[in-house]
N, C-alpha and C. Protein backbone atom coordinates (compact mmCIF):
# COMPACT_ATOMS: atom_id res chain seq x y z
N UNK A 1 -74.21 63.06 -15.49
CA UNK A 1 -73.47 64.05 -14.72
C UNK A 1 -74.12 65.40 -14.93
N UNK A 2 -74.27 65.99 -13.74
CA UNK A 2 -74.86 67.54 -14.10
C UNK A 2 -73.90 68.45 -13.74
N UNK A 3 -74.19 69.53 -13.95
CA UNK A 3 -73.18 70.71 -14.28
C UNK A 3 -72.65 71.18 -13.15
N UNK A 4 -73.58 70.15 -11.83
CA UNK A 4 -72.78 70.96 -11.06
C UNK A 4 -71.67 69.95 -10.50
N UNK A 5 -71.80 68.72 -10.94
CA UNK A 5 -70.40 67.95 -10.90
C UNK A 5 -69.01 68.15 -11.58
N UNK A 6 -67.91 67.85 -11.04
CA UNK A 6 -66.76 68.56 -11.88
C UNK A 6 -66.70 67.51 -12.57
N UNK A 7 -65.89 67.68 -13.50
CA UNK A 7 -65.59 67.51 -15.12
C UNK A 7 -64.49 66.19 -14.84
N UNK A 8 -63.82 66.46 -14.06
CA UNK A 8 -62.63 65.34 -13.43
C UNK A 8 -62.99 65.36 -11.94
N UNK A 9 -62.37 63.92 -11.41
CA UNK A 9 -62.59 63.65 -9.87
C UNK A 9 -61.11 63.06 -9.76
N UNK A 10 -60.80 63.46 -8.58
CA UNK A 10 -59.46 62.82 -7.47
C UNK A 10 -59.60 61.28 -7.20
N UNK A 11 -58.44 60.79 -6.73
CA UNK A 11 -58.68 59.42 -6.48
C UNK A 11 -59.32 59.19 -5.38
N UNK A 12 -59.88 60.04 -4.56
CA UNK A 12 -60.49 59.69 -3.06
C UNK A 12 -61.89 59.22 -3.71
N UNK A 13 -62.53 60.28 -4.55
CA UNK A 13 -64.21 60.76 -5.10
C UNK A 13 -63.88 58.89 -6.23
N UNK A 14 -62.97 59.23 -7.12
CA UNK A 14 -62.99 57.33 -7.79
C UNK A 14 -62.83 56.27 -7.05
N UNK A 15 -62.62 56.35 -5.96
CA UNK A 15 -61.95 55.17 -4.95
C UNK A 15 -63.66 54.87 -4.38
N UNK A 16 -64.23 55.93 -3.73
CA UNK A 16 -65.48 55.67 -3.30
C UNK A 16 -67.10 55.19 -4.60
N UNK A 17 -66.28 56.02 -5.60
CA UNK A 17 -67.58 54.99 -6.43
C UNK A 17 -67.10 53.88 -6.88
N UNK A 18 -65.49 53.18 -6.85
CA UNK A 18 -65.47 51.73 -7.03
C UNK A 18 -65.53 51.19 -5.58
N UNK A 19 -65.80 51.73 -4.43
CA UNK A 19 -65.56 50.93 -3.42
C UNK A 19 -64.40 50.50 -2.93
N UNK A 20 -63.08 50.83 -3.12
CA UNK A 20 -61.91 50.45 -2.97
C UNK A 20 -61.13 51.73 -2.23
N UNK A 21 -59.80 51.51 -2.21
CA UNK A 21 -59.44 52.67 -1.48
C UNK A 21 -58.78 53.41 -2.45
N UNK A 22 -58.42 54.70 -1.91
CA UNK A 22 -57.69 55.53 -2.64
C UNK A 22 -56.11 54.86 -3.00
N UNK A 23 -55.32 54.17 -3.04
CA UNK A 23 -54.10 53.81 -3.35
C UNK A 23 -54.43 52.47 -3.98
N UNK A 24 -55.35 52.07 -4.12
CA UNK A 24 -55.95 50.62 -5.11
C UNK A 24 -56.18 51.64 -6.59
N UNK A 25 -57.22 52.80 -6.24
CA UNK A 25 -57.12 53.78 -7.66
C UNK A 25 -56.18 53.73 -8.30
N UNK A 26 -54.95 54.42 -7.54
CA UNK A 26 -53.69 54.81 -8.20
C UNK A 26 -53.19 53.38 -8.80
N UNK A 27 -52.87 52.79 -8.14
CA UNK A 27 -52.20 51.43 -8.52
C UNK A 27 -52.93 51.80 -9.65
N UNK A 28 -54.47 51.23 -9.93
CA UNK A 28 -54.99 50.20 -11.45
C UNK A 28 -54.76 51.17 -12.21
N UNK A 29 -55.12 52.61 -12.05
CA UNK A 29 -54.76 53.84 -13.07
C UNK A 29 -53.19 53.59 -13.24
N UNK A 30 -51.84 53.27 -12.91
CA UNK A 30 -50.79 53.55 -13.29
C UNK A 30 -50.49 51.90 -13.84
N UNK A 31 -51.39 51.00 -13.87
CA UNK A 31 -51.48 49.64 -14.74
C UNK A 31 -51.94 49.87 -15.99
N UNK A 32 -52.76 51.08 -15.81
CA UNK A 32 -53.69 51.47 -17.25
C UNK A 32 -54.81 51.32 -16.91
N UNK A 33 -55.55 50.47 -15.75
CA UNK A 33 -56.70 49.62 -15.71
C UNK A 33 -58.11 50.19 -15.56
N UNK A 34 -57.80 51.07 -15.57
CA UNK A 34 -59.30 52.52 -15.10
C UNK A 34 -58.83 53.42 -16.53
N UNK A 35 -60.21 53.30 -16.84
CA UNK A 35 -60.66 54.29 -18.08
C UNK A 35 -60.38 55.75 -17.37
N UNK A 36 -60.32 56.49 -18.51
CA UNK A 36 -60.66 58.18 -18.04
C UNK A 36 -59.24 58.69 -16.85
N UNK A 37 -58.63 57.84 -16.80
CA UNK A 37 -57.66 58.38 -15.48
C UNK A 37 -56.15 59.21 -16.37
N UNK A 38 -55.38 60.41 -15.64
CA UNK A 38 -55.07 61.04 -16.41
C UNK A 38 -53.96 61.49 -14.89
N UNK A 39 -52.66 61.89 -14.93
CA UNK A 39 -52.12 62.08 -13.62
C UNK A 39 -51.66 63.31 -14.23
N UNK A 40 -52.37 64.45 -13.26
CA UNK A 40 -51.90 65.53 -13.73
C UNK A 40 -51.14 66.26 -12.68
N UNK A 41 -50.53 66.95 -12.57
CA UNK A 41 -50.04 67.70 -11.82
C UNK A 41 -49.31 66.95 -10.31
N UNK A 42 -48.83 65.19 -10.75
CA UNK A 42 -48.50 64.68 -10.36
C UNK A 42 -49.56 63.91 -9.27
N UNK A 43 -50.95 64.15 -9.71
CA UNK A 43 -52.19 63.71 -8.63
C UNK A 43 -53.08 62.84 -9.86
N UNK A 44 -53.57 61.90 -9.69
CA UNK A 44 -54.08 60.99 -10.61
C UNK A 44 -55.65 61.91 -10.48
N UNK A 45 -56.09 61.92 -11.79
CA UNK A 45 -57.38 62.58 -11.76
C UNK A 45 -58.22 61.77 -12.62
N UNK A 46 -59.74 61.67 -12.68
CA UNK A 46 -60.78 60.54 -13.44
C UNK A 46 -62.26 61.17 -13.99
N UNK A 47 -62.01 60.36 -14.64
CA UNK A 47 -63.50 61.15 -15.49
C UNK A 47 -64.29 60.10 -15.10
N UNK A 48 -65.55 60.74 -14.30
CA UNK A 48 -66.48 60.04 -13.46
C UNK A 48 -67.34 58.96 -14.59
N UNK A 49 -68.11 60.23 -15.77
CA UNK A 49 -68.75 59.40 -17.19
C UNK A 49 -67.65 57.65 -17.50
N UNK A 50 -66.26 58.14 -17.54
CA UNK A 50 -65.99 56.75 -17.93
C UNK A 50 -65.91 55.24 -16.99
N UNK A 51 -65.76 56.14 -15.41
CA UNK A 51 -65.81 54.96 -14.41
C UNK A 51 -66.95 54.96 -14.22
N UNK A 52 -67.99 55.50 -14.31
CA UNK A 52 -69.58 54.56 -14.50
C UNK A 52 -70.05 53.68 -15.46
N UNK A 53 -69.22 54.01 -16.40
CA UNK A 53 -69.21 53.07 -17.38
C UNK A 53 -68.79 52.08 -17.42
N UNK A 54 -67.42 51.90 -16.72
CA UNK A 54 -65.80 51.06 -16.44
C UNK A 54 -66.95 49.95 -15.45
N UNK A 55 -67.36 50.49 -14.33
CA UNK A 55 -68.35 50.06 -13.50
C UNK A 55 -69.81 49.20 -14.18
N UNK A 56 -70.33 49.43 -14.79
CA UNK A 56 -71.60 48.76 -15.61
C UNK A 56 -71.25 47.79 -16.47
N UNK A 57 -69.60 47.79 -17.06
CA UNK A 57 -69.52 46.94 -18.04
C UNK A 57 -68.80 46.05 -17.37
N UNK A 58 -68.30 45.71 -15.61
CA UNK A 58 -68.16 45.01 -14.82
C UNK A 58 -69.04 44.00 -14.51
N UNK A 59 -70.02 45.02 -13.88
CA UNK A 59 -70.97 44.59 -13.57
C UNK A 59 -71.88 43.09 -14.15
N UNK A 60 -71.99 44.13 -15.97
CA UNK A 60 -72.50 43.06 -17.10
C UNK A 60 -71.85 41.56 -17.72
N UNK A 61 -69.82 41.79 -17.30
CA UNK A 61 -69.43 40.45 -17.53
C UNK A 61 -69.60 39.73 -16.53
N UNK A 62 -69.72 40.25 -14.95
CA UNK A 62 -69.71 39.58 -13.93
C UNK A 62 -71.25 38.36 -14.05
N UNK A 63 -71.96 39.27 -15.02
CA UNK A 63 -73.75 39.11 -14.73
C UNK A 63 -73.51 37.73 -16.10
N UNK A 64 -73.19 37.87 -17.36
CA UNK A 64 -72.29 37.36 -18.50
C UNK A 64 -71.98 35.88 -17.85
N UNK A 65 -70.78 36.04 -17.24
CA UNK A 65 -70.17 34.76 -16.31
C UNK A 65 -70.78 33.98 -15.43
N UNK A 66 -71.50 34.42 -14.73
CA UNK A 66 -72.66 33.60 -13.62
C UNK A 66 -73.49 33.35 -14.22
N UNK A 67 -73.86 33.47 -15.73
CA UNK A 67 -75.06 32.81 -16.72
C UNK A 67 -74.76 31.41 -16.98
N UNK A 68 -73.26 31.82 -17.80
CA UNK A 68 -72.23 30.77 -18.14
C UNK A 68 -72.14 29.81 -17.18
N UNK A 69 -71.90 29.82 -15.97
CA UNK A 69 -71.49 28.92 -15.07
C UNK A 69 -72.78 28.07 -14.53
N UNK A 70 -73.96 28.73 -14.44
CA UNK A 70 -75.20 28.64 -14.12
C UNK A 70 -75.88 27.42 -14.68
N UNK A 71 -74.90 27.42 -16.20
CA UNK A 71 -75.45 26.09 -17.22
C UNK A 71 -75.32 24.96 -16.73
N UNK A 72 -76.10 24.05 -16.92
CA UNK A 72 -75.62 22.21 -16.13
C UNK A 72 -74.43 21.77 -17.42
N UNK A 73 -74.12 20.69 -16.79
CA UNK A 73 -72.90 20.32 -18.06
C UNK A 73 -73.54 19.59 -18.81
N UNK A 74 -72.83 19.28 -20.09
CA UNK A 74 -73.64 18.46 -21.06
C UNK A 74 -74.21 17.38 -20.37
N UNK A 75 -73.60 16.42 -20.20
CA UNK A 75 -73.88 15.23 -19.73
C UNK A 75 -75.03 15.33 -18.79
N UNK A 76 -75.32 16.47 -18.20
CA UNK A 76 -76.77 16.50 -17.72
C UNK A 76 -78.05 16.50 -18.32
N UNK A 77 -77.48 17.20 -19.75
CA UNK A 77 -78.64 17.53 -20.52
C UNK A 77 -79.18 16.46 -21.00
N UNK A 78 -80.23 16.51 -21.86
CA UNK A 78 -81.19 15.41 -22.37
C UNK A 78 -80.68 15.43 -23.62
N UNK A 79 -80.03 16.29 -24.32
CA UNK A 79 -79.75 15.61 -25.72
C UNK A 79 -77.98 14.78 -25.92
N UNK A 80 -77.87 15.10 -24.60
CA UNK A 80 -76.46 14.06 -24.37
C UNK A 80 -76.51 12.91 -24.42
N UNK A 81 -75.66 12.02 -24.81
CA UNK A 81 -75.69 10.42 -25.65
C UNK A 81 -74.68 10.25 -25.21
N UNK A 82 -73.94 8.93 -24.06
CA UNK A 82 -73.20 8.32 -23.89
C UNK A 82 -72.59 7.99 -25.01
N UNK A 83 -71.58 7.48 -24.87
CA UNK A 83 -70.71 6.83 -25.89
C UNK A 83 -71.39 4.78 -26.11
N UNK A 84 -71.57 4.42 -26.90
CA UNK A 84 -72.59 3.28 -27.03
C UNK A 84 -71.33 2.12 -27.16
N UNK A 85 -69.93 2.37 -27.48
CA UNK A 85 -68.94 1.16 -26.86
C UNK A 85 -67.65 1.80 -26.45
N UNK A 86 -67.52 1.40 -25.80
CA UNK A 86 -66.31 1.55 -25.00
C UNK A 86 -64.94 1.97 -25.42
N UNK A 87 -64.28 2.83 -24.79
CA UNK A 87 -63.17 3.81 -25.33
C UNK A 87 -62.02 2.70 -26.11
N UNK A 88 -61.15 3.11 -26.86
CA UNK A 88 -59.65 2.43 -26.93
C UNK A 88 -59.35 2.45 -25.82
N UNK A 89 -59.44 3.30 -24.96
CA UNK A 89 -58.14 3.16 -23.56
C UNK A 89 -59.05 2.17 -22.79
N UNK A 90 -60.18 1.96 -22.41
CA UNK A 90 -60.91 1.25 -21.85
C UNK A 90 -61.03 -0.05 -22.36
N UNK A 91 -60.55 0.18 -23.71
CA UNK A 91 -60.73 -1.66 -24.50
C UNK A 91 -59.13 -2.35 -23.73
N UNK A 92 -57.87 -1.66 -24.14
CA UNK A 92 -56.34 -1.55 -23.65
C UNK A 92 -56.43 -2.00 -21.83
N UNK A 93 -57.59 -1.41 -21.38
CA UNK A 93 -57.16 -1.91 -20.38
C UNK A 93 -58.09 -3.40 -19.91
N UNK A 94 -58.67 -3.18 -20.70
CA UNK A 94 -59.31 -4.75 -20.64
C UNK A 94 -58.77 -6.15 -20.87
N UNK A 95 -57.86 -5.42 -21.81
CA UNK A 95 -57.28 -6.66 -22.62
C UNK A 95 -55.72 -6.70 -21.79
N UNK A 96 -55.21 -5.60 -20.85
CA UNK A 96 -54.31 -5.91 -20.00
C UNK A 96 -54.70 -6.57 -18.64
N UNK A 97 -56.11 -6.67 -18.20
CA UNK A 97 -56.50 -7.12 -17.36
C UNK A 97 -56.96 -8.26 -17.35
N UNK A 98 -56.73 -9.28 -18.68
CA UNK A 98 -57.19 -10.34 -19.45
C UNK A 98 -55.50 -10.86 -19.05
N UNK A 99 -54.82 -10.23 -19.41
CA UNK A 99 -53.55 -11.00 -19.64
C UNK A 99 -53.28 -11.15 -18.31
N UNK A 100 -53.08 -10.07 -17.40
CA UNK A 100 -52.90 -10.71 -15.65
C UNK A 100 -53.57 -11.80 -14.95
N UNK A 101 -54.94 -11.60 -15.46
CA UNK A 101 -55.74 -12.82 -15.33
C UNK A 101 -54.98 -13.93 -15.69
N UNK A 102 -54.40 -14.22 -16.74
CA UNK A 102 -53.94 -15.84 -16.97
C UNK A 102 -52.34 -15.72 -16.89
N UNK A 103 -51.81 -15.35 -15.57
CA UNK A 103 -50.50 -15.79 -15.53
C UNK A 103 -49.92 -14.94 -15.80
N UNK A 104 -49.98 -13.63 -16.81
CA UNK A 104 -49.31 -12.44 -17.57
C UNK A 104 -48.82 -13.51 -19.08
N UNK A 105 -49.62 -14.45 -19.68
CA UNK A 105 -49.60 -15.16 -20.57
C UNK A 105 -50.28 -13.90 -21.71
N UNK A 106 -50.40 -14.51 -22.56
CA UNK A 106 -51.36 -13.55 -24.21
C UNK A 106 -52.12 -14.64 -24.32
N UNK A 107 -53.34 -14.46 -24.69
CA UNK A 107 -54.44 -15.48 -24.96
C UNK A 107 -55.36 -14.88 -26.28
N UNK A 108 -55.99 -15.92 -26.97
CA UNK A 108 -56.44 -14.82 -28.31
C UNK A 108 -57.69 -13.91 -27.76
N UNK A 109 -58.11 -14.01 -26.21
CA UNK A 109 -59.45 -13.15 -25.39
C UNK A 109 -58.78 -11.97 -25.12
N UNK A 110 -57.30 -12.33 -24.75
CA UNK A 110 -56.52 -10.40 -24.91
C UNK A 110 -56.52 -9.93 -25.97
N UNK A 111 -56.86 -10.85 -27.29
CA UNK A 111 -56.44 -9.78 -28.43
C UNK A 111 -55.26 -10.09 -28.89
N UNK A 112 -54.75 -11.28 -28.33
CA UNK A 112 -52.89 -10.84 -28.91
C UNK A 112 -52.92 -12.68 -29.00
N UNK A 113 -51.89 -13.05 -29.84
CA UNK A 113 -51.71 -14.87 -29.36
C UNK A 113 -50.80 -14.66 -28.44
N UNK A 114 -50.64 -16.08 -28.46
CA UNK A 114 -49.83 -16.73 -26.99
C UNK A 114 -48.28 -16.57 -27.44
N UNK A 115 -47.52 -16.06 -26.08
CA UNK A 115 -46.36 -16.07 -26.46
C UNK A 115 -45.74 -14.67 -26.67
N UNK A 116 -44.99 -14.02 -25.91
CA UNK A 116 -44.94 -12.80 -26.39
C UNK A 116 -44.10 -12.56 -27.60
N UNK A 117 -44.14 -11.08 -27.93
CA UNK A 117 -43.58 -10.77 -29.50
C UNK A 117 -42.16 -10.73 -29.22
């Protein structure tokens, strides 16, 4: 900022360096959500230094997050390793699909003897 910028800006001058409108300002300033904002004289006023800042450190999680997301999932990667036998819930349903198979009987191939409990 040089000296010949003022020291505080109105919500019109903050509205145009976030790109938004002047009553989106007010709103996030009376949420808290804008650094530097200060309502004086019943007119919301902003310190430009902190919304360029407020602005860059946007910018950097936005930049942060699209890294993150950017990643393939494990299971794509090469040091990912299937599971080498088969889940409990995947064994459970094997062994319920064993028992429909013969009648809805128990057989010792379900896992269970004959006869229910």
């Amino acid at each position: 900022m040089t000296d010949s910028q003022p020291k505080r800006i109105k919500a019109k001058a903050a509205a145009e360096m976030l790109g938004v409108t002047p009553r989106t300002v007010q709103a996030l300033a009376g949420k808290g959500a804008l650094p530097g904002a200060a309502k004086i004289g019943g007119l919301w006023t902003f310190d430009p230094k902190k919304l360029t800042k407020f602005i860059a450190d946007k910018e950097a999680e936005i930049a942060a997050r699209a890294e993150w997301e950017l990643r393939p999932p494990a299971w794509k990667t090469s040091h990912f390793q299937p599971r080498s036998s088969p889940t409990k819930s995947a064994q459970s349903f094997d062994r319920a699909m064993e028992i429909l198979r013969n009648g809805g009987k128990w057989s010792r191939e379900s896992g269970r003897e004959k006869g229910p409990r």
